[in-house]
C-alpha atoms as a PDB file:
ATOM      1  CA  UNK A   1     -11.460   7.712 -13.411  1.00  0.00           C
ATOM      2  CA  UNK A   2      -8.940   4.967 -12.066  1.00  0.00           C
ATOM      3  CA  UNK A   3      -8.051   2.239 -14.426  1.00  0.00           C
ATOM      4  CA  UNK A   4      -8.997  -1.470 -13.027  1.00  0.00           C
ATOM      5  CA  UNK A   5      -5.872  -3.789 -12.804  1.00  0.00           C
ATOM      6  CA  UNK A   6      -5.467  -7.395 -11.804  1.00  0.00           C
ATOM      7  CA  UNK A   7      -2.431  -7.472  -9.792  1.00  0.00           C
ATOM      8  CA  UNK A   8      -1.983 -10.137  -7.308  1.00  0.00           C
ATOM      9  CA  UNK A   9      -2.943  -9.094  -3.583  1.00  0.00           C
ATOM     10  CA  UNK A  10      -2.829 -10.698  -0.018  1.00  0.00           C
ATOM     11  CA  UNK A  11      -4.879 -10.324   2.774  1.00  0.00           C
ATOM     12  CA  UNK A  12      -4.288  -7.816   5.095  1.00  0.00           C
ATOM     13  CA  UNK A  13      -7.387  -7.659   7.414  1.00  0.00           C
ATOM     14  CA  UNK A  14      -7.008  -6.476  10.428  1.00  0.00           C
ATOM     15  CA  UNK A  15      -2.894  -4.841   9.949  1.00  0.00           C
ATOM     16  CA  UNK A  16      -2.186  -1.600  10.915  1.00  0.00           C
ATOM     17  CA  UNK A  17       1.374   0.285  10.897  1.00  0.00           C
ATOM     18  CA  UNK A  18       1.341   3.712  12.084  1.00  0.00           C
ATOM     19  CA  UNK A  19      -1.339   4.151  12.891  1.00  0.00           C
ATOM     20  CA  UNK A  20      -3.210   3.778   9.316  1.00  0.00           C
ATOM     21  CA  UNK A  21      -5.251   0.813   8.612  1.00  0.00           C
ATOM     22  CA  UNK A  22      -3.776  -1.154   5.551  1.00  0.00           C
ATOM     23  CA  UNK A  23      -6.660  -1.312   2.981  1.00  0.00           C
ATOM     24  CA  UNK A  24      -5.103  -2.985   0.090  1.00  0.00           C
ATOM     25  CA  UNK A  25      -1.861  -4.510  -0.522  1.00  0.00           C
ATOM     26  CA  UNK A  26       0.384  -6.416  -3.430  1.00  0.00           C
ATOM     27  CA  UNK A  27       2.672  -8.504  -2.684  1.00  0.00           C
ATOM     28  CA  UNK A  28       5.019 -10.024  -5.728  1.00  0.00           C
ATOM     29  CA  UNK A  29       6.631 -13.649  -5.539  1.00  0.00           C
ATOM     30  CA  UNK A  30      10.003 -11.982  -4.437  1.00  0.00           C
ATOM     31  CA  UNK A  31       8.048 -10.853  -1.104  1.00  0.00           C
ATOM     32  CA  UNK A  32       8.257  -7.255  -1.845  1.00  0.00           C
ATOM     33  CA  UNK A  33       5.105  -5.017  -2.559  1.00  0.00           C
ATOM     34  CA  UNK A  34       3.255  -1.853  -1.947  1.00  0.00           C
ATOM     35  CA  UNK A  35       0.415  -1.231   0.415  1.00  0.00           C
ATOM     36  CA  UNK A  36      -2.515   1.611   0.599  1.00  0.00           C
ATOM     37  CA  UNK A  37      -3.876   2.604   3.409  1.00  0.00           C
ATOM     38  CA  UNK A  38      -5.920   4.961   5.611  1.00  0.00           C
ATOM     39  CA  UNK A  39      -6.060   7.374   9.214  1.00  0.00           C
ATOM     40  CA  UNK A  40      -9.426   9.520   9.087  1.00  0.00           C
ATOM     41  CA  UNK A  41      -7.569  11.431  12.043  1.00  0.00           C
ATOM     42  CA  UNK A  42      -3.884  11.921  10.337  1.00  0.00           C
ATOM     43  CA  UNK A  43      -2.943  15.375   9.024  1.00  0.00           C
ATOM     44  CA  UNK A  44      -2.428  13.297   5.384  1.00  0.00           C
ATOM     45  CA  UNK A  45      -5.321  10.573   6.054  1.00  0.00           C
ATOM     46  CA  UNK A  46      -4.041   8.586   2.799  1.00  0.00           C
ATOM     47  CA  UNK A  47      -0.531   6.899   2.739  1.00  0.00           C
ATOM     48  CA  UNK A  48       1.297   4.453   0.074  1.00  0.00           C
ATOM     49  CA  UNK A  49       4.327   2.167   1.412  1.00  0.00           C
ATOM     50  CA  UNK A  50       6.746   0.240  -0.524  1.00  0.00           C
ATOM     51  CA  UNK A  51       6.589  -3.348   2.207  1.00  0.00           C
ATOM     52  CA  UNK A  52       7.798  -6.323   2.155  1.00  0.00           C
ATOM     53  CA  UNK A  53       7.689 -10.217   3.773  1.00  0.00           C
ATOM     54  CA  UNK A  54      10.475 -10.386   6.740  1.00  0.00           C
ATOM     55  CA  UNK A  55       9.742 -14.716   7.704  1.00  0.00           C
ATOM     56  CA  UNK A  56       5.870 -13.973   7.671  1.00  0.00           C
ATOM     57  CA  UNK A  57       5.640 -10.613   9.240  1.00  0.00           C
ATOM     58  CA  UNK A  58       5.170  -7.571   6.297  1.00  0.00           C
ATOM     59  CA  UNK A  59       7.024  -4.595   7.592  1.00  0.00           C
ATOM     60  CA  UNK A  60       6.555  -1.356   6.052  1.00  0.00           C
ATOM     61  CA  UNK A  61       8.976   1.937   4.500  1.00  0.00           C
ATOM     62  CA  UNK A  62       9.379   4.648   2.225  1.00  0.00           C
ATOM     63  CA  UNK A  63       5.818   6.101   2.587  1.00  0.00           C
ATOM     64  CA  UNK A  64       3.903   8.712   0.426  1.00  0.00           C
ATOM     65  CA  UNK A  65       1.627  10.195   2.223  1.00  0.00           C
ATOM     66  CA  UNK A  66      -1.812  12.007   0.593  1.00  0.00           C
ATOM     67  CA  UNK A  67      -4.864  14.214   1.939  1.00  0.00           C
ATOM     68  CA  UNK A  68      -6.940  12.611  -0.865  1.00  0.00           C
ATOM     69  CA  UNK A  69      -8.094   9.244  -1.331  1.00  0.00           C
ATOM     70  CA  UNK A  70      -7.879   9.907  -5.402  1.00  0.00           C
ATOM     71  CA  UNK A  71      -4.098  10.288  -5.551  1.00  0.00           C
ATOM     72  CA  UNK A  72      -3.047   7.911  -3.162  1.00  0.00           C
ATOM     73  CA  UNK A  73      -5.025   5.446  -5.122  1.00  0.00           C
ATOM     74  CA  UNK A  74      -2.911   6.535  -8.033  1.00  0.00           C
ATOM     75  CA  UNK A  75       0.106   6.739  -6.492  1.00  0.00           C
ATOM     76  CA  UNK A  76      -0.398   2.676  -5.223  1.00  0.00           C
ATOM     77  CA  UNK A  77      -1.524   1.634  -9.093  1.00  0.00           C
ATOM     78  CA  UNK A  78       2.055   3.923 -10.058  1.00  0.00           C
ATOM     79  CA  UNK A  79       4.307   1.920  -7.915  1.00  0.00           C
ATOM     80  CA  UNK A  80       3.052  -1.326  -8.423  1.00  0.00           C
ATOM     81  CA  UNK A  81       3.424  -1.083 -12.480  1.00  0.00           C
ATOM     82  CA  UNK A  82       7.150   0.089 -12.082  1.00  0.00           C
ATOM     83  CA  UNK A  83       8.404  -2.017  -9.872  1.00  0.00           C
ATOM     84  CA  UNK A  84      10.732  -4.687 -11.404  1.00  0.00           C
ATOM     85  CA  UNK A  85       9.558  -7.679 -10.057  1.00  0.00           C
END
């Protein structure tokens, strides 16, 4: 079972990159984050990115990518507590 944590978020309706819908995303005060998202047709429907805030636009990198929804869940919670914000 995940864990429940209270970490700020943004709103994200509606952005895609690569083709995977963004589903959830953090964004800190120094306008870097981590998103979670998901392709049903991808090889690895489930992907984490480390993003961040370029002037109002979030641009996306260094992506995990998962075939479960479980993990990639866990990997998102993982990166968010150690990043050093």
């Amino acid at each position: 079972m995940l864990k429940t944590y209270d970490f700020p978020s943004i709103e994200v309706d509606g952005d895609v990159n690569a083709d995977y819908m963004i589903k959830r995303a953090t964004l800190f005060n120094d306008n870097v984050g981590f998103a979670f998202a998901h392709n049903s047709e991808a090889a690895s429907p489930f992907v984490t990115w480390r993003m961040f805030n370029n002037d109002g636009k979030l641009e996306y990198e260094w992506g995990n990518c998962f075939s479960d929804e479980v993990n990639a869940l866990v990997d998102y919670i993982s990166r968010i507590e150690n990043y050093n914000y």
